[in-house]
Each structure stands twice: as structure tokens, then as C-alpha cells.
Protein backbone atom coordinates (compact mmCIF):
# COMPACT_ATOMS: atom_id res chain seq x y z
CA UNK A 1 61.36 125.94 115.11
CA UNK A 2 57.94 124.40 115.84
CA UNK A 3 56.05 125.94 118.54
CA UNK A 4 55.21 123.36 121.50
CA UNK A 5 50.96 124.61 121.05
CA UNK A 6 50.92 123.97 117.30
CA UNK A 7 47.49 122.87 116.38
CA UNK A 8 46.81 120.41 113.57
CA UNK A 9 45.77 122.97 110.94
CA UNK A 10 49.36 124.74 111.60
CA UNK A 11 50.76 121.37 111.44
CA UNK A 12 49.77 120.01 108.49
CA UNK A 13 49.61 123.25 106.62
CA UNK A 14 53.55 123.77 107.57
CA UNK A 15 54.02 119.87 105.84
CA UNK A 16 52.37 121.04 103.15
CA UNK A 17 54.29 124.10 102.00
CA UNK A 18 56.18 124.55 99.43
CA UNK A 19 59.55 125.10 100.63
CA UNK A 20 61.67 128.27 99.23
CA UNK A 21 65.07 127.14 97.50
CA UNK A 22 67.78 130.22 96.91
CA UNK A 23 70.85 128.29 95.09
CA UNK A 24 73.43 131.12 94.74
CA UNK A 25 76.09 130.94 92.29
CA UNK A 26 79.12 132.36 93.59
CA UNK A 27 82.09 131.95 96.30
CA UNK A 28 80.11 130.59 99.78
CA UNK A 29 82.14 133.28 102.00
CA UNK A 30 81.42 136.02 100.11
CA UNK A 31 77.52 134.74 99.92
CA UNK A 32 77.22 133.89 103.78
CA UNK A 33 78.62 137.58 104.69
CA UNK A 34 75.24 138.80 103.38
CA UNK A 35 73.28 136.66 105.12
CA UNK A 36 71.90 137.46 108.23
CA UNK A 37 73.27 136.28 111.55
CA UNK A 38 72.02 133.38 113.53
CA UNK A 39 69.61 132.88 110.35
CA UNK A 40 70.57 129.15 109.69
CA UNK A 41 68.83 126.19 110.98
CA UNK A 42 71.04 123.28 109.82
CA UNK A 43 74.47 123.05 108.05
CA UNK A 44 74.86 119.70 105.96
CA UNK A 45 77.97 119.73 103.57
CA UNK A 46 80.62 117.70 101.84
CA UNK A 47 83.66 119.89 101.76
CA UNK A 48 86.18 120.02 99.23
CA UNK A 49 89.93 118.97 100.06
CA UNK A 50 92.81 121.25 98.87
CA UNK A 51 94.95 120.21 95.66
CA UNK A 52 93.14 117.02 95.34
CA UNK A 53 90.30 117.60 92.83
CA UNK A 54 90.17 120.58 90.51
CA UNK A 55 86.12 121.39 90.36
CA UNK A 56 86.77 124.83 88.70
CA UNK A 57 89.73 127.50 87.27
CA UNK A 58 88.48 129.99 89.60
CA UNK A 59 90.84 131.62 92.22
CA UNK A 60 88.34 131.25 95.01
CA UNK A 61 87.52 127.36 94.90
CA UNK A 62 89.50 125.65 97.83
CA UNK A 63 90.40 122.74 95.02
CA UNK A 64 92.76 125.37 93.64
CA UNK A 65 94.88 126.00 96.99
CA UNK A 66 98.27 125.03 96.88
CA UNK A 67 98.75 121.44 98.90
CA UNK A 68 101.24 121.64 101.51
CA UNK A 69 102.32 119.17 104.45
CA UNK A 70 100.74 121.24 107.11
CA UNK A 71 96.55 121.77 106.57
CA UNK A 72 96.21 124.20 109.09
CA UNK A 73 99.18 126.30 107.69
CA UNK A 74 98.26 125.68 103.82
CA UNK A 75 96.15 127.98 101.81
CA UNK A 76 93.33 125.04 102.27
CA UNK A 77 93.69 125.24 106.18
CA UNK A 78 93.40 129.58 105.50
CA UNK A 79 90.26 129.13 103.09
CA UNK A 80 88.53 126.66 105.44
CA UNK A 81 89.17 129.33 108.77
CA UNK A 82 87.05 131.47 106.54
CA UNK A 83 83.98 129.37 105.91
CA UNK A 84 83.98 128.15 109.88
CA UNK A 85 84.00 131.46 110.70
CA UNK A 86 81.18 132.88 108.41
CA UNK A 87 79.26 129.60 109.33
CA UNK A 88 79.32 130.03 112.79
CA UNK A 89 78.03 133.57 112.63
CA UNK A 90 75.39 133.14 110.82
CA UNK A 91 73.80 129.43 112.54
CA UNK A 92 71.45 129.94 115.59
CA UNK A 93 72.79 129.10 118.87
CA UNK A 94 72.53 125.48 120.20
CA UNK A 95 72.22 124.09 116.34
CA UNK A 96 74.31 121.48 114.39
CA UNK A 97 76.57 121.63 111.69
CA UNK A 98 77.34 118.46 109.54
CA UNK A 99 80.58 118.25 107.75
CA UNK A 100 81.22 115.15 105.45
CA UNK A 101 84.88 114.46 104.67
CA UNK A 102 87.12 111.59 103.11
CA UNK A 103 90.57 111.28 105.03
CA UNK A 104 93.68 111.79 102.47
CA UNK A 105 96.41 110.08 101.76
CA UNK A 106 100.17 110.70 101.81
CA UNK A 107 103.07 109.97 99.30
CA UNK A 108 106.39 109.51 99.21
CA UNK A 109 106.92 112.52 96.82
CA UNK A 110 105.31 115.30 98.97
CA UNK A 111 105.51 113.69 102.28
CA UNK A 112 108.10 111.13 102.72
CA UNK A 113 105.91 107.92 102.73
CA UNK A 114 102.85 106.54 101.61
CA UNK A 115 100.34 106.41 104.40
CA UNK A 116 97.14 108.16 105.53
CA UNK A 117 96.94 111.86 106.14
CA UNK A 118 94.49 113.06 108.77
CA UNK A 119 92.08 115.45 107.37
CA UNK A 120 89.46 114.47 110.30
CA UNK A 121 91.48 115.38 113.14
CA UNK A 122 92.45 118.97 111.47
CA UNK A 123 88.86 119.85 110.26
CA UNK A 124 87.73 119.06 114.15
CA UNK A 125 90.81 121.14 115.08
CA UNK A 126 89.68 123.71 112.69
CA UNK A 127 86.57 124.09 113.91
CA UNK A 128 86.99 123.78 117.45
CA UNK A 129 89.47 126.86 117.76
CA UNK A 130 86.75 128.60 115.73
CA UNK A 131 84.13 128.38 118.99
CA UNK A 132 82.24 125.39 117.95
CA UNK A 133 81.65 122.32 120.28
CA UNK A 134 82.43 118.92 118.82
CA UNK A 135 79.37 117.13 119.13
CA UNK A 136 79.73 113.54 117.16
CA UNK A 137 80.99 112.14 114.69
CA UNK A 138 79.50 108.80 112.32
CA UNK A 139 82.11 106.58 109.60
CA UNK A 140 80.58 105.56 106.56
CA UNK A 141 82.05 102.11 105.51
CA UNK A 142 83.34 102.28 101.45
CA UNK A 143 84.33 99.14 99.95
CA UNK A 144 87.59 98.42 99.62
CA UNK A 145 87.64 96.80 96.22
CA UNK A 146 86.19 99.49 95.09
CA UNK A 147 88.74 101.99 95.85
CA UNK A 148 91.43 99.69 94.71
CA UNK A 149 89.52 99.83 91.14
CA UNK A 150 88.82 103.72 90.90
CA UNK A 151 92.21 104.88 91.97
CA UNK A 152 94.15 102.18 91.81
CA UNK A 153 95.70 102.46 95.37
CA UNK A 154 98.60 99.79 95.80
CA UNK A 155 97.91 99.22 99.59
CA UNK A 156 94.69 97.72 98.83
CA UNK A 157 96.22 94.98 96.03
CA UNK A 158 96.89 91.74 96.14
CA UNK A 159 99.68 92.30 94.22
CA UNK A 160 100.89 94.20 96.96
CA UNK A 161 100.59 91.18 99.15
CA UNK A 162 102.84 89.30 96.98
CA UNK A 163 105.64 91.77 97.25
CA UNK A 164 105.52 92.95 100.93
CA UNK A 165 102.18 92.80 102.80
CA UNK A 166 103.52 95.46 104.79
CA UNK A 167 103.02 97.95 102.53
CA UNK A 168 98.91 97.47 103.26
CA UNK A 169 96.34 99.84 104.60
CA UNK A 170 92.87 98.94 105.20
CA UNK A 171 90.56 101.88 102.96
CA UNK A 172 90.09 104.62 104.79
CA UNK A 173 86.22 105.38 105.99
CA UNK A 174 84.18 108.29 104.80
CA UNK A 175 82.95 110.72 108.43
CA UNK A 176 80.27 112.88 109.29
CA UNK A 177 81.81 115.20 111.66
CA UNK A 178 78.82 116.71 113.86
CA UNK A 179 79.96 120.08 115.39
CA UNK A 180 77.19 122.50 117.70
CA UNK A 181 77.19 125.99 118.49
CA UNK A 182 77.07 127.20 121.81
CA UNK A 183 74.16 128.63 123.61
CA UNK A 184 70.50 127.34 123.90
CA UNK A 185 68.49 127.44 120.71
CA UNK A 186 64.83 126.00 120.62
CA UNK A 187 64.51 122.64 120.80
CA UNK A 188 63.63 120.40 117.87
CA UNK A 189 61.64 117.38 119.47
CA UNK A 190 61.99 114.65 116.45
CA UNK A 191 60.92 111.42 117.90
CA UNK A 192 57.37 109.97 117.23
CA UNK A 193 57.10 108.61 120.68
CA UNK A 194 54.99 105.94 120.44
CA UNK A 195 55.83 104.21 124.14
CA UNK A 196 56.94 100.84 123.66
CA UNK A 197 59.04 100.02 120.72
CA UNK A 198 57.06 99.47 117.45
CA UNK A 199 59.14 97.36 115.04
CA UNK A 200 59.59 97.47 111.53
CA UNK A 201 59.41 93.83 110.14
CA UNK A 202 61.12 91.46 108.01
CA UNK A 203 59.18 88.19 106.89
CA UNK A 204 57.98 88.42 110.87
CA UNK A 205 61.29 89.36 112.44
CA UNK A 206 62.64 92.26 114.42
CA UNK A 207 64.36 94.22 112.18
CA UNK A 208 64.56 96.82 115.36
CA UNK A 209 66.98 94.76 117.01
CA UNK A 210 69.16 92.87 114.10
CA UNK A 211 71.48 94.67 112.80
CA UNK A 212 71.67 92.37 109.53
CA UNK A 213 68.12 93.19 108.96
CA UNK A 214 68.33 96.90 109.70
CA UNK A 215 70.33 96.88 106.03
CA UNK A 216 67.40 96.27 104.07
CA UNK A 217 64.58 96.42 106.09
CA UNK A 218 61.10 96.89 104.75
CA UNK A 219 58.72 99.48 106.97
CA UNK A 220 55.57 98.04 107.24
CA UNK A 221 52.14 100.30 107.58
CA UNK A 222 51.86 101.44 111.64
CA UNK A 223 48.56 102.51 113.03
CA UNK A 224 49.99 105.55 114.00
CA UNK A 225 51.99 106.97 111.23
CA UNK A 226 51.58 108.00 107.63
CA UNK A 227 54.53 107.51 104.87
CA UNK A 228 54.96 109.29 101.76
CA UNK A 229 55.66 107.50 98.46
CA UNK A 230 59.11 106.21 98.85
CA UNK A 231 58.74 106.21 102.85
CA UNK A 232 60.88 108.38 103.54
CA UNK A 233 58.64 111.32 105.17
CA UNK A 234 56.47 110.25 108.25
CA UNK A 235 54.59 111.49 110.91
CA UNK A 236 51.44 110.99 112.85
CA UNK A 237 48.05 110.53 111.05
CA UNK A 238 46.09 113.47 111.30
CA UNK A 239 42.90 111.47 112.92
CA UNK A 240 45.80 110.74 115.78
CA UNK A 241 45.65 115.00 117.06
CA UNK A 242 42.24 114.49 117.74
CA UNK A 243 41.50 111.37 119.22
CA UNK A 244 41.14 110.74 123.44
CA UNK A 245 42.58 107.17 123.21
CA UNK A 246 46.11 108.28 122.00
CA UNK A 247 49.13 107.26 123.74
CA UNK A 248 50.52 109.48 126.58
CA UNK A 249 53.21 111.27 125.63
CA UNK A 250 52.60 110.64 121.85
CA UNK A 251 54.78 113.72 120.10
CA UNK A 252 52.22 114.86 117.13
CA UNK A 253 54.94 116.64 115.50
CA UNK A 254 57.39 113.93 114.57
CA UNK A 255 59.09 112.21 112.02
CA UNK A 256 61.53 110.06 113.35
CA UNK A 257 60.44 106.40 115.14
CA UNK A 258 62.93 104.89 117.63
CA UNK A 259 63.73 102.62 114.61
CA UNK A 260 65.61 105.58 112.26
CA UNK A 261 67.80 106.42 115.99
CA UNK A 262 68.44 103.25 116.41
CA UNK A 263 70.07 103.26 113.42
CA UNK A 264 71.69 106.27 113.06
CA UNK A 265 73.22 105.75 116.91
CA UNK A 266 75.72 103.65 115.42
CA UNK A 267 79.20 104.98 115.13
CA UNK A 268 79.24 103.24 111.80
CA UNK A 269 77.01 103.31 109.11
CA UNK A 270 77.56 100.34 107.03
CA UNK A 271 73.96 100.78 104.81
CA UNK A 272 74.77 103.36 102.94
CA UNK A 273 74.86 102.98 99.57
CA UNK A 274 77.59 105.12 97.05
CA UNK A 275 75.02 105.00 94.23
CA UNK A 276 72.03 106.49 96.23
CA UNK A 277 72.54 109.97 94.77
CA UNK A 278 70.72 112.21 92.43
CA UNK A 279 70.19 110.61 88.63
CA UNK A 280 72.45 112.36 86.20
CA UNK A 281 74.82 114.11 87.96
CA UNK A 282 77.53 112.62 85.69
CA UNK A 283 76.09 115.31 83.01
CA UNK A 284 77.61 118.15 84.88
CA UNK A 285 81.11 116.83 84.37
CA UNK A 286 83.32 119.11 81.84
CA UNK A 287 86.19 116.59 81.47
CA UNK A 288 87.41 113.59 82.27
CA UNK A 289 89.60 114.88 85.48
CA UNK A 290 86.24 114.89 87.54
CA UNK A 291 85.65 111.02 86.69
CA UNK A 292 85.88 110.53 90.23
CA UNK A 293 83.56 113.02 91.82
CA UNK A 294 80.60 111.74 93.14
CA UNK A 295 77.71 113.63 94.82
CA UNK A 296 77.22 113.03 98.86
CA UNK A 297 74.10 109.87 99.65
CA UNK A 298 70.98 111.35 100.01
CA UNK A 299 70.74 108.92 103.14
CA UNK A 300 73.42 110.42 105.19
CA UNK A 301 71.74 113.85 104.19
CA UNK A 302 68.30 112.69 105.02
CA UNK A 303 69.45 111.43 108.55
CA UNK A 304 71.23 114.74 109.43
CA UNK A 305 68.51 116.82 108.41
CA UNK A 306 65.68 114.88 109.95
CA UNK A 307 67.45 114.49 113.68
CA UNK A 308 68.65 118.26 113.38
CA UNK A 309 66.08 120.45 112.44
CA UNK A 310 62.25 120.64 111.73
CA UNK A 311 60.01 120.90 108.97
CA UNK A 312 59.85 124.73 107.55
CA UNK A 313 63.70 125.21 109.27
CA UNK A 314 66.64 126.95 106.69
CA UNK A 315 69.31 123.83 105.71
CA UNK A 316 72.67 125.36 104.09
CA UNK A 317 75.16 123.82 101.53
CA UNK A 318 78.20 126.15 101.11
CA UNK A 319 79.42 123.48 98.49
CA UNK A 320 76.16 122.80 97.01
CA UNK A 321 77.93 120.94 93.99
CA UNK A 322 74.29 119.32 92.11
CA UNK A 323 72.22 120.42 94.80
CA UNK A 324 71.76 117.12 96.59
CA UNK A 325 70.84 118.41 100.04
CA UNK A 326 68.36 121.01 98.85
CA UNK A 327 66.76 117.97 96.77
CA UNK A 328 66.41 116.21 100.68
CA UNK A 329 65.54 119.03 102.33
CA UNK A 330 62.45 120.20 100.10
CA UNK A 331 61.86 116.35 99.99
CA UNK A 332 61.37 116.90 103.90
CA UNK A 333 59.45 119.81 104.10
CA UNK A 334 62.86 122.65 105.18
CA UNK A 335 63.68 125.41 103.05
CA UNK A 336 67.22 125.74 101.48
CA UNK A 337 70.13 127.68 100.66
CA UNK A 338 73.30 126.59 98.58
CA UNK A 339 76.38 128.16 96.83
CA UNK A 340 77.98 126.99 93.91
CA UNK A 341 81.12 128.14 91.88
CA UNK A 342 80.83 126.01 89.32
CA UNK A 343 78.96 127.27 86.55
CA UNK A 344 77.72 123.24 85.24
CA UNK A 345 77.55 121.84 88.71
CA UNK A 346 74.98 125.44 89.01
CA UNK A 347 73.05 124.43 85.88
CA UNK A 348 72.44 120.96 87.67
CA UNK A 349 71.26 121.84 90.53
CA UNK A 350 68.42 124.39 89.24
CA UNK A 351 67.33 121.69 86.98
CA UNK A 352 67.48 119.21 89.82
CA UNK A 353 65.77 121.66 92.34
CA UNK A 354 62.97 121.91 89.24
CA UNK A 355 62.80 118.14 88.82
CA UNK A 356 62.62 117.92 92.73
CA UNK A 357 59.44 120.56 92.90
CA UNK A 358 57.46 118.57 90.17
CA UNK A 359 58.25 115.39 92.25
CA UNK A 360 57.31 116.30 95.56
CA UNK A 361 54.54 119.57 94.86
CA UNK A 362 52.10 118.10 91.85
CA UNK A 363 48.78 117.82 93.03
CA UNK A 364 48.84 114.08 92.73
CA UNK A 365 50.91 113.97 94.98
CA UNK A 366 49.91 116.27 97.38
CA UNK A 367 46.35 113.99 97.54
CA UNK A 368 48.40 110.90 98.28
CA UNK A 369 51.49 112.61 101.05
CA UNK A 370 48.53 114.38 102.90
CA UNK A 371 45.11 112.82 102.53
């Protein structure tokens, strides 16, 4: 964590390094048993759901478990006990896991009627007998036509209407469950305080306080804080550490304005785009079956990592998949660790991880991020 007497060299030496990246190819339980205890900063994931898509042959991928109508009883409910437990051995006190899941659905075959199966309310289960604290949670909005199209899910059809309207269900949400370990870690102060409320503007309007305009808002220059490229780093301009006139209170160390918590306080976010991923993940498919797999936003990834943890921390993926959140995480200065059992999802992910060091670490770049 970042020291509360950091001087500017420190600082901006820290923003500058190039963060280390270990993507492991292997089973996550067996690869978080060598890791050290309370050696993780961070925990940002998508899980994978048990009998519902098949991401490798191999024995230990949860994908593989055998579905039953119980998931705490099931082999998935057995695997996941596994990777809660390693996970909360090896995360520092008083830090935050974030666990992305898509609820399930039942049928008629296996369960007795079509409706929607609760994989939320079991994971929070899971991981709350396992000694973690629930801290939050966030839904991520998907669009309903959408879903109808991919999977072609009769309760979202208007020909379903016509024959018993009934038989609809709204689509279910995608969550971010937020879960904490006990005890007191060191604090990660994220906010830019900047006293009163600087806004970010739209054609002269608030875009702080309209939520229509916090969709597609456009960040305009601020006398106190430097962007990268693609505005998605910031923090305060170097001449800022030095100067007698700055504002009390001003925190010299952060990246976050009151704008990115007001938006990520909602319980919903509705701005999230599905197609914001990594470029060419498709190319890591082996067959048709994994059509519908789709790598986690690297928005909801950039929010967790940016409000939980601090420049030069350790952010893990247990189900690294294409290596998405190591791609945000180097993006925002952290170092990384993922596992992956899939030998072409693997292959991805060191190319991406490559692609994402060239990006982010040419020289170019470094002039215009830091000068």
C-alpha cells in the first residue's frame, strides 16, 4: 500500500513502473496453495458456473462438474469451497474480493419448471460460511433483446406473449458481488479530493449530477489532474506536490474524482457496454460450443481495481480466461497474477499481456502519461 509520507519522486516513479505480470497455466487451487499468505492485494474475477459452459476436457475445470439441483451440495458448490478457501488465505486482511456472476436459469427437465435459479444468493452463501464479510454488491443491466437473440430464451419472446404472457421473465442482470476479509489492512485513500465538486461537462452541463449524461460523458481537462491517452489513468499534476496555494486536504496520491464514485455508488450500472473487452478474443475459441463466451468489461474491472487497491498493489484472476484484468491492472499501474487451464485462452492472454506492455510502456508513451 502507499505510504501516507510518499514524496513526489516515490510517487511518480511508482506510476511509472513497469508492473510484473505472472499468468500461470494450470488449476487456480493448486496455484494459490503456493502462494504466500495474505500476499494479495485485490481479487477481481468472473467465475465459471457448473455444467453450463464446457471451457476445457480437463477434470479440474469447474465447467466439467456434474449440475445438480442443489449448488452448495453439487460438485460445483465442492470446487467453489475450494477456491474461497485458498482465496481467503492468501488476501491481506481488511481487502476486497470482486466476484462477477450471471444468475442461471432452471428447466423443466432438471428442475421441474422453467424459472430463474439463484446462483447470487449461493455464491454469497458460499463465501460467507467461508469467513468473509459481504461487503456490496453492483447489477450490470444486459439487454434483453439481446439475450432473446443469443440463446433464444422463450420468456423473453413475443411469441411467448401471444401464447401465455405468463410464461415471461424479465432477463436476468449480470452482479458484482463485493466480499472483504476481516481484520484491518492499510488503507487505500483513492479520492482526488479536490473540495468542492469539480464537474465533468457536457456541451456546458453537469454531467456530475445527470444521470443521462453520466452514460457518455466527456472529461474535460481540470487544473488539477493529468489523464493518460484514453483517460482512463489520472492523478494530480506533479507541479500540484509542490505548490503553497493547493487546496487543503488535496490527496496527491489519487486517481479517482468524486465523479468516477458517483458513478460507481449506484446499485446499477446501466453504462456498461458488452463489447468493451479485449480485441480478438474470439481467436481463442476451439469450437463452436464457446460461441457464447464473452470476456468480463474492462469497465467493471477498471472500477473495482481503482476503488480497491493502489498503484504497485498484486490484483488476482483465478479464471484469468484472455487475461482481461491483468490488461487493466498493468493499464493502472498494479502488478498481476492469473491462472488459466485452458491451453488457447493461455496463448491469448500472453499475447494480450505483450500487446498490453507495448501499449502502455513504449517510450512515446511514457513522454506523454508522465511529462
Amino acid at each position: 500500500m502507499i505510504k501516507e509520507d510518499i514524496t513526489k519522486h516515490e510517487w511518480f516513479d511508482l506510476l511509472e513502473m513497469k508492473p510484473h505480470c505472472d499468468l500461470r497455466f494450470g488449476d487456480c487451487i493448486e496455484g494459490m496453495s503456493e502462494m504466500p499468505e495474505n500476499s494479495v492485494d485485490l481479487t477481481v474475477t468472473s467465475i465459471p458456473f457448473g455444467a453450463l459452459f464446457s471451457y476445457s476436457h480437463k477434470q479440474e475445470d469447474i465447467g466439467n462438474n456434474v449440475d445438480g439441483t442443489d449448488l452448495h451440495a453439487g460438485q460445483f458448490g465442492l470446487h467453489m469451497r475450494f477456491v474461497i478457501d485458498q482465496l481467503f488465505r492468501i488476501h491481506k486482511p481488511g481487502t476486497i474480493c470482486c466476484i462477477h456472476i450471471q444468475q442461471l436459469l432452471r428447466t423443466k427437465t432438471q428442475h421441474g419448471y422453467m424459472g430463474m435459479r439463484d446462483l447470487r444468493g449461493s455464491i454469497i452463501s458460499m463465501f460467507g460460511n467461508h469467513g468473509w464479510q459481504e461487503h456490496g454488491e453492483v447489477a450490470i443491466c444486459k439487454n434483453p433483446r439481446d439475450v432473446a437473440k443469443r440463446i433464444k430464451l422463450h420468456s423473453l419472446m413475443f411469441v411467448t406473449c401471444h401464447r401465455n404472457s405468463r410464461a415471461l421473465a424479465p432477463a436476468m442482470n449480470d452482479y458484482v458481488l463485493f466480499f472483504r476479509k476481516p481484520g484491518d489492512g492499510e488503507r487505500s485513500k483513492a479520492l482526488i479530493d479536490v473540495g468542492e465538486l469539480w464537474t465533468e461537462k457536457i456541451k456546458g452541463r453537469d454531467a456530475a449530477n445527470d444521470d443521462q449524461l453520466l452514460k457518455k460523458y466527456i472529461q474535460e481537462s481540470h487544473e488539477y489532474i493529468h489523464y493518460d491517452r484514453k483517460r482512463n489513468r489520472k492523478f494530480v499534476l506533479p507541479e500540484w506536490w509542490d505548490r503553497s496555494d493547493k487546496p487543503k486536504g488535496l490527496n496527491l496520491t489519487g486517481w479517482v474524482t468524486k465523479c468516477d464514485w458517483i458513478r460507481t455508488a449506484h446499485g446499477v450500472w446501466n453504462d456498461i457496454m458488452e463489447i468493451d473487452t479485449l480485441d480478438g478474443w474470439k481467436c481463442a475459441r476451439e469450437s463452436d460450443q464457446e460461441k457464447h463466451v464473452c470476456p468480463l468489461q474492462k469497465p467493471v474491472i477498471r472500477r473495482c481495481i481503482k476503488l480497491y487497491s493502489c498503484p504497485g498493489d498484486t490484483v488476482l484472476d483465478p479464471f484469468m480466461g484472455i487475461g482481461t484484468t491483468a490488461h487493466v491492472a498493468i493499464e493502472q499501474g498494479r502488478h498481476s497474477v492469473g491462472f488459466e487451464l485452458k491451453e488457447s485462452y493461455h496463448k491469448m492472454s500472453k499475447d494480450n499481456i505483450d500487446k498490453t506492455y507495448d501499449l502502455f510502456f513504449k517510450k512515446s508513451d511514457q513522454m506523454e502519461l508522465f511529462d
